[in-house]
N, C-alpha and C. Protein backbone atom coordinates (compact mmCIF):
# COMPACT_ATOMS: atom_id res chain seq x y z
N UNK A 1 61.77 104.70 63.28
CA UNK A 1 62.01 103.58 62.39
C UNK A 1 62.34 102.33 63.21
N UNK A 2 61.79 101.46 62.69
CA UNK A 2 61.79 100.08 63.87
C UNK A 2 63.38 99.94 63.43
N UNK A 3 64.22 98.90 64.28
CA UNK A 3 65.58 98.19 63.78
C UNK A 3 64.69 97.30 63.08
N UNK A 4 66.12 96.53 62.16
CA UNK A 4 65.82 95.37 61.26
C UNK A 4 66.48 94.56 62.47
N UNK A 5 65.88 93.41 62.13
CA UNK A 5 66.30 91.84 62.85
C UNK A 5 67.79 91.67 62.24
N UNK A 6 68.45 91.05 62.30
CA UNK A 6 69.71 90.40 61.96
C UNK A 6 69.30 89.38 60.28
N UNK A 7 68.24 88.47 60.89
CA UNK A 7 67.58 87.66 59.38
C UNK A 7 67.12 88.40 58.35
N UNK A 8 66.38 89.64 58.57
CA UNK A 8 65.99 90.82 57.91
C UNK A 8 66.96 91.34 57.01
N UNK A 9 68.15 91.59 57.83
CA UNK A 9 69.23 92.07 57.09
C UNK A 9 69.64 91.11 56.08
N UNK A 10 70.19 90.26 56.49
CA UNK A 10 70.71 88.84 55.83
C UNK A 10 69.95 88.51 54.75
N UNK A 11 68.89 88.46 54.76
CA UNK A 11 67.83 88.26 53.53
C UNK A 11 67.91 89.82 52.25
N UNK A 12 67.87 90.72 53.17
CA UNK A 12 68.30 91.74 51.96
C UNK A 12 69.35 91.75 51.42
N UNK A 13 70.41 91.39 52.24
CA UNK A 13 72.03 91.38 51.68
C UNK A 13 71.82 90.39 50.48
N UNK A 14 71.20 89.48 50.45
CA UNK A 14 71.26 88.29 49.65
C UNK A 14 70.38 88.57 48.33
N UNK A 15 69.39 89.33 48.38
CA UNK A 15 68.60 89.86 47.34
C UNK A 15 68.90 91.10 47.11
N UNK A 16 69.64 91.85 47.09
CA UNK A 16 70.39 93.19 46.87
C UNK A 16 71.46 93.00 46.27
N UNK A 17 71.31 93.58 44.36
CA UNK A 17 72.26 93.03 43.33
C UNK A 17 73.55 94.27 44.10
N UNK A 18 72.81 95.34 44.62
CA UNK A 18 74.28 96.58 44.53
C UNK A 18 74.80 96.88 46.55
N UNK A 19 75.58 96.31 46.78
CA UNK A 19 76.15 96.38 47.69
C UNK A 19 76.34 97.88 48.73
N UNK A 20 76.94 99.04 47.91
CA UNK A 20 76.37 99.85 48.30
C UNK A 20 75.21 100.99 48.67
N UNK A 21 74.19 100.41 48.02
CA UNK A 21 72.91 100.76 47.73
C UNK A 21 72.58 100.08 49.75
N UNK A 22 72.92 98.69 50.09
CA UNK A 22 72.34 97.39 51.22
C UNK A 22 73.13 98.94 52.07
N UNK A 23 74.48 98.87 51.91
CA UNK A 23 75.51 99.78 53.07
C UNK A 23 74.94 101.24 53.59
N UNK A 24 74.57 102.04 52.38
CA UNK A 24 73.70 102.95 52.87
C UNK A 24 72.63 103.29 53.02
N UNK A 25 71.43 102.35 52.78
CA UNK A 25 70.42 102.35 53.23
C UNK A 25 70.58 102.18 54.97
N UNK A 26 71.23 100.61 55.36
CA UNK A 26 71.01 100.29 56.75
C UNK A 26 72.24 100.72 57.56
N UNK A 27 72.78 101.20 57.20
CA UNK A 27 73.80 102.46 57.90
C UNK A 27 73.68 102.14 59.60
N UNK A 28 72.34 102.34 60.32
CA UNK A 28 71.82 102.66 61.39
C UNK A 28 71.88 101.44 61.98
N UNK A 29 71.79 100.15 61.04
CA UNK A 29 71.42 98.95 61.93
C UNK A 29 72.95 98.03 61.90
N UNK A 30 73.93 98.57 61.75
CA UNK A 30 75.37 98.03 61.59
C UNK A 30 75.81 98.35 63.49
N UNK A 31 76.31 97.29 63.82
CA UNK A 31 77.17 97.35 64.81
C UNK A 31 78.05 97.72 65.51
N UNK A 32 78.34 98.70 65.78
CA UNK A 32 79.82 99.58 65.99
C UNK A 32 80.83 98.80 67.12
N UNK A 33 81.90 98.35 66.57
CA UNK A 33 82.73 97.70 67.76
C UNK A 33 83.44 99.01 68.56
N UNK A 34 83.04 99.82 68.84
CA UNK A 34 83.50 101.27 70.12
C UNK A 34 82.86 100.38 71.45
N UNK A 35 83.73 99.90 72.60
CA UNK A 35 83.39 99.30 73.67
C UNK A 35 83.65 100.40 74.59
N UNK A 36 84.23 101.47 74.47
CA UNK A 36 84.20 102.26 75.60
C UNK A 36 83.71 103.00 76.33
N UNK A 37 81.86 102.92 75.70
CA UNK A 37 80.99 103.73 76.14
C UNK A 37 80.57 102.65 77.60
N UNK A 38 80.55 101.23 76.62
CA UNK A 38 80.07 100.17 77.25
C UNK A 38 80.09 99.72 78.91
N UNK A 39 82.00 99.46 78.61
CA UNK A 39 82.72 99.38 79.45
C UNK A 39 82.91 100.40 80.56
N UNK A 40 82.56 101.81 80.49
CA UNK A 40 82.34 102.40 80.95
C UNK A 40 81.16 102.34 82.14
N UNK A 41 80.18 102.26 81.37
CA UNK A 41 78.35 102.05 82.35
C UNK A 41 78.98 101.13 83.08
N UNK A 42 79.43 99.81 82.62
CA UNK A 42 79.34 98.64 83.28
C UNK A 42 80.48 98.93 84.86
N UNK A 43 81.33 99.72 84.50
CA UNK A 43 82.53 99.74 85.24
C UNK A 43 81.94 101.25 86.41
N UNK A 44 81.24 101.77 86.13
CA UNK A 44 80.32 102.67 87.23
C UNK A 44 79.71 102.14 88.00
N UNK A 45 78.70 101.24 87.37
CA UNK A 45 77.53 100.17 88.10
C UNK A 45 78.32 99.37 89.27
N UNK A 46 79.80 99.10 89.13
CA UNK A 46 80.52 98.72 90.11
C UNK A 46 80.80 99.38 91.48
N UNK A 47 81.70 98.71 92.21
CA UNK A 47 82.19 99.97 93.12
C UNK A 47 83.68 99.12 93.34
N UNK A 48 84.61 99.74 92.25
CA UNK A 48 85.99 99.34 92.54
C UNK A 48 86.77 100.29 91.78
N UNK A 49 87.81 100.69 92.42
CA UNK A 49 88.77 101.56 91.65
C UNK A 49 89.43 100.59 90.17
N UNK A 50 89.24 101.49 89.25
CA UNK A 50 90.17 100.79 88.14
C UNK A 50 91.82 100.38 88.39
N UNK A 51 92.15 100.60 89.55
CA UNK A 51 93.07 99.66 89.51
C UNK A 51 92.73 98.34 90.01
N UNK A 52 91.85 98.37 91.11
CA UNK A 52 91.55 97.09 91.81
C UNK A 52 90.80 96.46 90.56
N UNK A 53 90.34 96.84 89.36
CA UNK A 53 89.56 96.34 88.15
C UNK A 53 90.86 95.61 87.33
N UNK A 54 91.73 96.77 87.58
CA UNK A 54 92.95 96.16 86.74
C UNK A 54 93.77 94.86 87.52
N UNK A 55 94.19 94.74 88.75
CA UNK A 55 94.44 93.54 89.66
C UNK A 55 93.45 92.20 89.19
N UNK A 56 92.15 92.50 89.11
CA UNK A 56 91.46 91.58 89.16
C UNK A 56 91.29 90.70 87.89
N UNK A 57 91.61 91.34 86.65
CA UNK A 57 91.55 91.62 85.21
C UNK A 57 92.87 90.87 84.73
N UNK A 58 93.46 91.33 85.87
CA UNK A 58 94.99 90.40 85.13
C UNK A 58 95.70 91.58 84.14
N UNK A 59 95.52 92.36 84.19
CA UNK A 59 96.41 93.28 83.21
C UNK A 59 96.91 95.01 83.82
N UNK A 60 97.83 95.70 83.27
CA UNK A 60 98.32 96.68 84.13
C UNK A 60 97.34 97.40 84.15
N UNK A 61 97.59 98.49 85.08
CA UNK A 61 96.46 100.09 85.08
C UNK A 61 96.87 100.47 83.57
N UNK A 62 97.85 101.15 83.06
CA UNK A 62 98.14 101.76 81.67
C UNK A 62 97.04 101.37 80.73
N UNK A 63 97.53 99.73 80.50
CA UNK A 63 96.78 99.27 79.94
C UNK A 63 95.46 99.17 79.82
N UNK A 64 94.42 99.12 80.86
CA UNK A 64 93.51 99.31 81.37
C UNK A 64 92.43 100.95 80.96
N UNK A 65 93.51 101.76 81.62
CA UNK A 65 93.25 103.00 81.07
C UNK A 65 93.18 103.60 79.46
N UNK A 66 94.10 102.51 78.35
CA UNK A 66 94.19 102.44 77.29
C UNK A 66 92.65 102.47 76.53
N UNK A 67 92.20 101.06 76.85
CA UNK A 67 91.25 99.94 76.51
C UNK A 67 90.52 101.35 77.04
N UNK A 68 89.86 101.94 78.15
CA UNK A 68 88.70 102.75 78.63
C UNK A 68 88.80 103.84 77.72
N UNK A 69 90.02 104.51 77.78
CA UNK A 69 89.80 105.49 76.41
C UNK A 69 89.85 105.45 75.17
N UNK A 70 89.47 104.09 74.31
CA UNK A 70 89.73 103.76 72.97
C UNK A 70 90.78 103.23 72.24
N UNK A 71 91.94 104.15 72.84
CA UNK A 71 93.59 103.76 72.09
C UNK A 71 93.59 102.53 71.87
N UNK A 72 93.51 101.72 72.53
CA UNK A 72 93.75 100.08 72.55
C UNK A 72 92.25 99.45 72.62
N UNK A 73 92.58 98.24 71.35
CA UNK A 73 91.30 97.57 71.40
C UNK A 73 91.56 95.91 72.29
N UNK A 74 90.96 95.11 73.16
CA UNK A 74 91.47 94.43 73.53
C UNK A 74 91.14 93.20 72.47
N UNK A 75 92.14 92.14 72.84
CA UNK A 75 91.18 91.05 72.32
C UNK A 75 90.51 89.85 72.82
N UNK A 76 90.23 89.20 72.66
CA UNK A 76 89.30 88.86 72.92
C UNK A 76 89.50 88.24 74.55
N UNK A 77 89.99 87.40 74.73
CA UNK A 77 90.77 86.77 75.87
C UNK A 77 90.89 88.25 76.80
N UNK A 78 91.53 89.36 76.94
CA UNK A 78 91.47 90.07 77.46
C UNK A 78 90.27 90.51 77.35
N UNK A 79 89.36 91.08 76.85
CA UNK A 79 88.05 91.18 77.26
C UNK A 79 87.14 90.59 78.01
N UNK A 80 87.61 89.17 78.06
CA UNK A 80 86.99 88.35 79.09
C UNK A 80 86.90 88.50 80.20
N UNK A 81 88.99 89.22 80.21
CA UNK A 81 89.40 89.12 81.81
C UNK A 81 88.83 90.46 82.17
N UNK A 82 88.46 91.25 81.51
CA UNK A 82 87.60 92.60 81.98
C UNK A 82 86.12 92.59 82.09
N UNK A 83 85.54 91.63 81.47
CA UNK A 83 84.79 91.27 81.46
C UNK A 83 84.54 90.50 82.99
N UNK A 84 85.35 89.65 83.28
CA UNK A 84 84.85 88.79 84.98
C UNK A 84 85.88 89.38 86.12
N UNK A 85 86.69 90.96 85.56
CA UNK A 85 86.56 91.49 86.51
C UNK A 85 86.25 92.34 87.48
N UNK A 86 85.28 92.87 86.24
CA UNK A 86 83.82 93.98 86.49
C UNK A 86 82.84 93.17 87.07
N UNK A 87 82.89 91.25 86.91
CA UNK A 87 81.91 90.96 87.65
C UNK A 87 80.27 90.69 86.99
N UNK A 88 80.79 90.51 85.34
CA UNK A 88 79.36 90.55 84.69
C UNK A 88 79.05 89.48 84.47
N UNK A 89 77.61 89.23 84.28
CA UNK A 89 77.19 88.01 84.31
C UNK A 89 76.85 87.34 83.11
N UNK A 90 76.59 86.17 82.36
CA UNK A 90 76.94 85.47 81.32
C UNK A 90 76.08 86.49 79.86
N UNK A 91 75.07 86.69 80.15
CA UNK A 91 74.68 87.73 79.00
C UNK A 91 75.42 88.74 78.94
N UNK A 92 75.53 89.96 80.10
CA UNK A 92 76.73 90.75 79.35
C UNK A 92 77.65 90.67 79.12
N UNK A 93 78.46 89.46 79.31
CA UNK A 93 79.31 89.03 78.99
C UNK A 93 79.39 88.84 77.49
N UNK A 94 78.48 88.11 76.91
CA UNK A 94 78.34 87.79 75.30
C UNK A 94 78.29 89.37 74.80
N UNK A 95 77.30 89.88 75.53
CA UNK A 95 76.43 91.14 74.62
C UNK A 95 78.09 92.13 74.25
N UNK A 96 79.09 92.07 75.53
CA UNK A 96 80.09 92.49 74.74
C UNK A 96 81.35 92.24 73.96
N UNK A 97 81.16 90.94 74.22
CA UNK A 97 81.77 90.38 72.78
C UNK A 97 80.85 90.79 72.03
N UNK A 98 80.13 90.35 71.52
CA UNK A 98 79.08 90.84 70.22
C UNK A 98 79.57 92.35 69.80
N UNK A 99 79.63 93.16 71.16
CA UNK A 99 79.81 94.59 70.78
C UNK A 99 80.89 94.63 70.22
N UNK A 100 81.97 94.20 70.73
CA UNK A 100 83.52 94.11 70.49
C UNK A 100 84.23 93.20 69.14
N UNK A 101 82.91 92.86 67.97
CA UNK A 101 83.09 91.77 67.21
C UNK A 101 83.61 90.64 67.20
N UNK A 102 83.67 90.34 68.63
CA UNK A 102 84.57 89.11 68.94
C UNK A 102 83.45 87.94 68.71
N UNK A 103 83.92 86.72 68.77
CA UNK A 103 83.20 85.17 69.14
C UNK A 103 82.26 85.83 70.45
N UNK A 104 81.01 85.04 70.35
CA UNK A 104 80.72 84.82 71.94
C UNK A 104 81.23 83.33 72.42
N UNK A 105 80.92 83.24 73.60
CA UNK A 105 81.52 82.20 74.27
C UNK A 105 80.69 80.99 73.85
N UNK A 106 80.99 79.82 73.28
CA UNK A 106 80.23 78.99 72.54
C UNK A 106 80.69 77.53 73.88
N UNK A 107 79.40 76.54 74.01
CA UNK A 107 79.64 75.66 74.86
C UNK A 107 79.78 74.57 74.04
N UNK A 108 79.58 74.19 72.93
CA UNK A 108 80.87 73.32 72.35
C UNK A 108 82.18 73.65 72.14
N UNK A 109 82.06 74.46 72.70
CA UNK A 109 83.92 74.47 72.64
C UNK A 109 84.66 74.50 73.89
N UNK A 110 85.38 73.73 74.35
CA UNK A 110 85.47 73.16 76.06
C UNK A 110 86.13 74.03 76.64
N UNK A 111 87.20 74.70 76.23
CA UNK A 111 87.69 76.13 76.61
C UNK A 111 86.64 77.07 76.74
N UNK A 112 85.93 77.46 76.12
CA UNK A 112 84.55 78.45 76.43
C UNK A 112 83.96 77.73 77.90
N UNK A 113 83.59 76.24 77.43
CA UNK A 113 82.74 75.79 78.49
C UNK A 113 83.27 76.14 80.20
N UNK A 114 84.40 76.05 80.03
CA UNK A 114 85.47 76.07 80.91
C UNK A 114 84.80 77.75 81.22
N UNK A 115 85.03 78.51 80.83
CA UNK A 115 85.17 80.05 81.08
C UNK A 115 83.64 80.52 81.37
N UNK A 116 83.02 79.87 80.46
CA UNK A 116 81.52 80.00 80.78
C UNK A 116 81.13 79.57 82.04
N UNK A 117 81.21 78.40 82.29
CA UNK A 117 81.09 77.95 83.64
C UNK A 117 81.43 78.71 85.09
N UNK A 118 82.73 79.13 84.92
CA UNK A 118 83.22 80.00 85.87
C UNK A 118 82.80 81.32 85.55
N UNK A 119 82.07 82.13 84.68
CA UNK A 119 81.37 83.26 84.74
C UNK A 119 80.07 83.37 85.38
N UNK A 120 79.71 82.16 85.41
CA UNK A 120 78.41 81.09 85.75
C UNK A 120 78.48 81.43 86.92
N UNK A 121 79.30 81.05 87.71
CA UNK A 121 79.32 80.43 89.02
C UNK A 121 80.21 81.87 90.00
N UNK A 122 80.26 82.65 89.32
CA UNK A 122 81.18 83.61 89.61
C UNK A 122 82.38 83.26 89.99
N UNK A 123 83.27 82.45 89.60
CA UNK A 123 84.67 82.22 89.90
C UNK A 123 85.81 83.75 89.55
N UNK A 124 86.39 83.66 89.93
CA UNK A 124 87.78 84.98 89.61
C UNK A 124 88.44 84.45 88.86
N UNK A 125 88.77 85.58 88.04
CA UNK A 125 89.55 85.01 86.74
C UNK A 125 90.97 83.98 87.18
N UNK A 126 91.55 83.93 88.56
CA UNK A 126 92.50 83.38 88.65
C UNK A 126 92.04 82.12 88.92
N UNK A 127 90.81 81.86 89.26
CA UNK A 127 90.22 80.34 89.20
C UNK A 127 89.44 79.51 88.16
N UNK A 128 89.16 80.78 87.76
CA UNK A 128 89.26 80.41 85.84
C UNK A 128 90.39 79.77 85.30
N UNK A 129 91.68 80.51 85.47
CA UNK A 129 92.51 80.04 84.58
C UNK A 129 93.44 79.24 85.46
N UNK A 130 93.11 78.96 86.59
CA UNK A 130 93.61 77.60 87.19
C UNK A 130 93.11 76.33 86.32
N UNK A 131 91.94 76.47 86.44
CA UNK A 131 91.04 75.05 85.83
C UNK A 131 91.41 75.22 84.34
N UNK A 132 91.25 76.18 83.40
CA UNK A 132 91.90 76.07 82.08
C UNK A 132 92.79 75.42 82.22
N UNK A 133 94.22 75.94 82.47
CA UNK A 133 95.57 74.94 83.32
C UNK A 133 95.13 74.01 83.19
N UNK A 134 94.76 73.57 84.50
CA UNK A 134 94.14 72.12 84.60
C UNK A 134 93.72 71.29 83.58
N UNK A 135 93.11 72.07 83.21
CA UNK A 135 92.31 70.94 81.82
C UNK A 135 93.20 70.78 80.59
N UNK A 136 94.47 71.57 80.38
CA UNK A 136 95.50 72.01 79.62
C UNK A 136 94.79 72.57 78.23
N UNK A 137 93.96 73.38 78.88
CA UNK A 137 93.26 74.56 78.10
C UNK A 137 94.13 76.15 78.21
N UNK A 138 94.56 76.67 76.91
CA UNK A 138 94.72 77.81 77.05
C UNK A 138 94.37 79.11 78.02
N UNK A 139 95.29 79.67 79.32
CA UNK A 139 94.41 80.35 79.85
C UNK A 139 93.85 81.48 79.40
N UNK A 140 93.48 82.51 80.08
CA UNK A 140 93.18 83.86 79.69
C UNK A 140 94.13 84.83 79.46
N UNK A 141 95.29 84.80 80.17
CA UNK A 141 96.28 85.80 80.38
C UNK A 141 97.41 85.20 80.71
């Protein structure tokens, strides 16, 4: 069965008088925010111990270990910082927000631009959130 597009969906939701009739038909094409399969691949493809992930991340090992086995969902801001300290680059970066139902990083918004930029350019999250600082933008952590 092919996926539906996102507009696909949206257009049926909108012409579909019974709500659960839309829910269990497309069951298959709904999004699951579970990041820990994700985070996982991405954090193999590396070569750093999860603590040196956690140093880099800005947040404890516990914590860290939390977020990898499900218990804890992060949010968003912390996902970032796991996000640039696995080292990913601006698409997987979005693709897991998207996964994680969060915002993606939007460049009208100067705080994003800010974070985007330095995912861009590969900056470390501590030079990320220097320049946030700087700009007296909210940091990450």
């Amino acid at each position: 069965m092919q996926e539906k597009s996102t507009d696909d969906l949206r257009q049926e939701l909108m012409e579909r008088p019974d709500l659960d009739t839309y829910l269990k038909e497309n069951q298959a094409s709904f999004v699951q925010d579970d990041i820990t399969g994700q985070l996982a691949a991405y954090f193999e493809r590396g070569n750093q111990s999860k603590a040196a992930l956690a140093r880099k991340a800005g947040m404890s090992e516990v914590y860290l270990h939390q977020v990898f086995s499900g218990r804890r969902k992060p949010s968003r801001d912390r996902l970032l910082c796991l996000c640039v300290g696995m080292g990913l680059n601006l698409e997987e970066t979005q693709r897991m927000l998207k996964r994680a139902a969060c915002a993606p990083l939007y460049p009208k918004l100067r705080r994003d631009a800010i974070v985007t930029h330095g995912i861009l350019h590969g900056l470390s999250l501590n030079e990320i959130n220097d320049k946030l600082f700087v700009e007296n933008e909210k940091t990450l952590y």
